[in-house]
Protein backbone atom coordinates (compact mmCIF):
# COMPACT_ATOMS: atom_id res chain seq x y z
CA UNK A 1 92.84 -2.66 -51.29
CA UNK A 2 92.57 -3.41 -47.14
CA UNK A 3 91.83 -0.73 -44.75
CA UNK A 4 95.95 -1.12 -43.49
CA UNK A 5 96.87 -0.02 -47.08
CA UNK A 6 94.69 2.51 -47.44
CA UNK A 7 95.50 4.25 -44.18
CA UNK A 8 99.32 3.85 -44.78
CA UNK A 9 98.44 5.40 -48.28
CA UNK A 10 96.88 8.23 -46.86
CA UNK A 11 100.06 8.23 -44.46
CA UNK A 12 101.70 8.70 -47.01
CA UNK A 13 99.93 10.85 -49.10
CA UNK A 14 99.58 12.94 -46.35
CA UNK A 15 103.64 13.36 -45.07
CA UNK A 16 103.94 13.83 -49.28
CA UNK A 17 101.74 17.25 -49.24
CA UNK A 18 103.49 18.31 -46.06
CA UNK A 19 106.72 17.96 -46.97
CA UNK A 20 106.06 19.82 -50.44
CA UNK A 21 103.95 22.55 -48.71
CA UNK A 22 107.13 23.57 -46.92
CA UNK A 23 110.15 22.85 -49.64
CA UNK A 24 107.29 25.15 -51.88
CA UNK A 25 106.83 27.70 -48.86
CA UNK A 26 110.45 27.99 -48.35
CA UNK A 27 110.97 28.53 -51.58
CA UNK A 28 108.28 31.55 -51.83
CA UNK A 29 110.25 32.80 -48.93
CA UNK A 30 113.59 33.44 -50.24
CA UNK A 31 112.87 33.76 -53.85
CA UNK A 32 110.08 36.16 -54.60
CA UNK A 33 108.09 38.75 -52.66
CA UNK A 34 104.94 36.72 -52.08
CA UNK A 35 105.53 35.65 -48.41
CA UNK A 36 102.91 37.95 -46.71
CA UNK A 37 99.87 37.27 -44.68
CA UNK A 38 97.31 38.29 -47.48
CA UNK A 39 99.33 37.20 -50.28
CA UNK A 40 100.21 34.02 -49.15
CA UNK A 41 96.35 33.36 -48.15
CA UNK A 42 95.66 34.11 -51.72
CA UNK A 43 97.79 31.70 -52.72
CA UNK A 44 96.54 28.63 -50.36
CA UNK A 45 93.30 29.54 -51.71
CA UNK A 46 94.07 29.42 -54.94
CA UNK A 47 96.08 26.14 -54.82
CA UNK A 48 93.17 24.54 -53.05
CA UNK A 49 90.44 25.81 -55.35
CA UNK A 50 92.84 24.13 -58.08
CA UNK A 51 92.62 20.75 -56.84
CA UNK A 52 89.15 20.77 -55.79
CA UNK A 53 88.24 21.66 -59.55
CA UNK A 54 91.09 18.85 -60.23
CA UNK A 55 89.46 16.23 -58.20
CA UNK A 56 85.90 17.17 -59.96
CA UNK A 57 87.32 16.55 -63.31
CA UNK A 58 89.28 13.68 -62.09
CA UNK A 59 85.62 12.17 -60.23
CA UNK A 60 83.81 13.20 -63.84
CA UNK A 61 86.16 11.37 -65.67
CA UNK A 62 87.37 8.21 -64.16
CA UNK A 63 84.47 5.96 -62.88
CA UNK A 64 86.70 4.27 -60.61
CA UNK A 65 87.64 6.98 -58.65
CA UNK A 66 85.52 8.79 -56.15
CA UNK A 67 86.30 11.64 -54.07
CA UNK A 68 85.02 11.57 -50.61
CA UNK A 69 82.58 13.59 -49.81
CA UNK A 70 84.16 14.79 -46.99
CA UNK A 71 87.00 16.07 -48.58
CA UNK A 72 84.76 18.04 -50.74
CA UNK A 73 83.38 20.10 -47.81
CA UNK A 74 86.51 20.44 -45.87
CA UNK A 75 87.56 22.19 -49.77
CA UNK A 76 84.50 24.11 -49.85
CA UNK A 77 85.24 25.07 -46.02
CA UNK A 78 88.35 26.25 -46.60
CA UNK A 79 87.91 27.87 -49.67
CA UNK A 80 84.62 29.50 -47.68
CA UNK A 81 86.90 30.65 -44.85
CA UNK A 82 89.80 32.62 -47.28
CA UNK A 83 86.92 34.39 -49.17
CA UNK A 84 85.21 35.38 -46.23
CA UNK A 85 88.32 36.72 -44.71
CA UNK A 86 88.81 38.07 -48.02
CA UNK A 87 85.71 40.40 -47.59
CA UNK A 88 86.81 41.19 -44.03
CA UNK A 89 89.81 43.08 -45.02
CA UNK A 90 88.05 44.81 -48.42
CA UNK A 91 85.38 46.08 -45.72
CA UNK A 92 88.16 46.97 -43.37
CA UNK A 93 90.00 49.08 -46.08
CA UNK A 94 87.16 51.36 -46.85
């Protein structure tokens, strides 16, 4: 694969998980009772601790596939970043 299909892949990939990210946040919004601040940073976290594990298995698995190590610390970051904020608000409550 050239470098002009694997940018329009990641174009695409990309517009893919935006698009989804709002048809599923809209859909948190009017059907359930998740859509607050704390609850729906749970959630993100969540989701993205999901497919960081995924990709692990996924990288253990299949030798062709590598994921970038890159994307593994902008997961770790972000994942980093919710707990932290996470501990904020505990020490905040007491």
């Amino acid at each position: 694969m050239n470098i002009e299909q694997t940018i329009i892949l990641d174009i695409f990939y990309f517009g893919f998980g935006y698009v989804l990210g709002l048809v599923s946040g809209l859909f948190i919004k009017s059907k359930t009772n998740l859509y607050t601040k704390a609850k729906m940073s749970d959630f993100v976290a969540l989701m993205v601790v999901m497919m960081w594990v995924l990709s692990m298995v996924v990288d253990i698995l299949s030798t062709q596939y590598e994921t970038s190590p890159l994307v593994q610390g902008l997961m770790g970051a972000i994942v980093g970043f919710f707990y932290k904020q996470k501990l904020d608000t505990k020490q905040n409550d007491k």
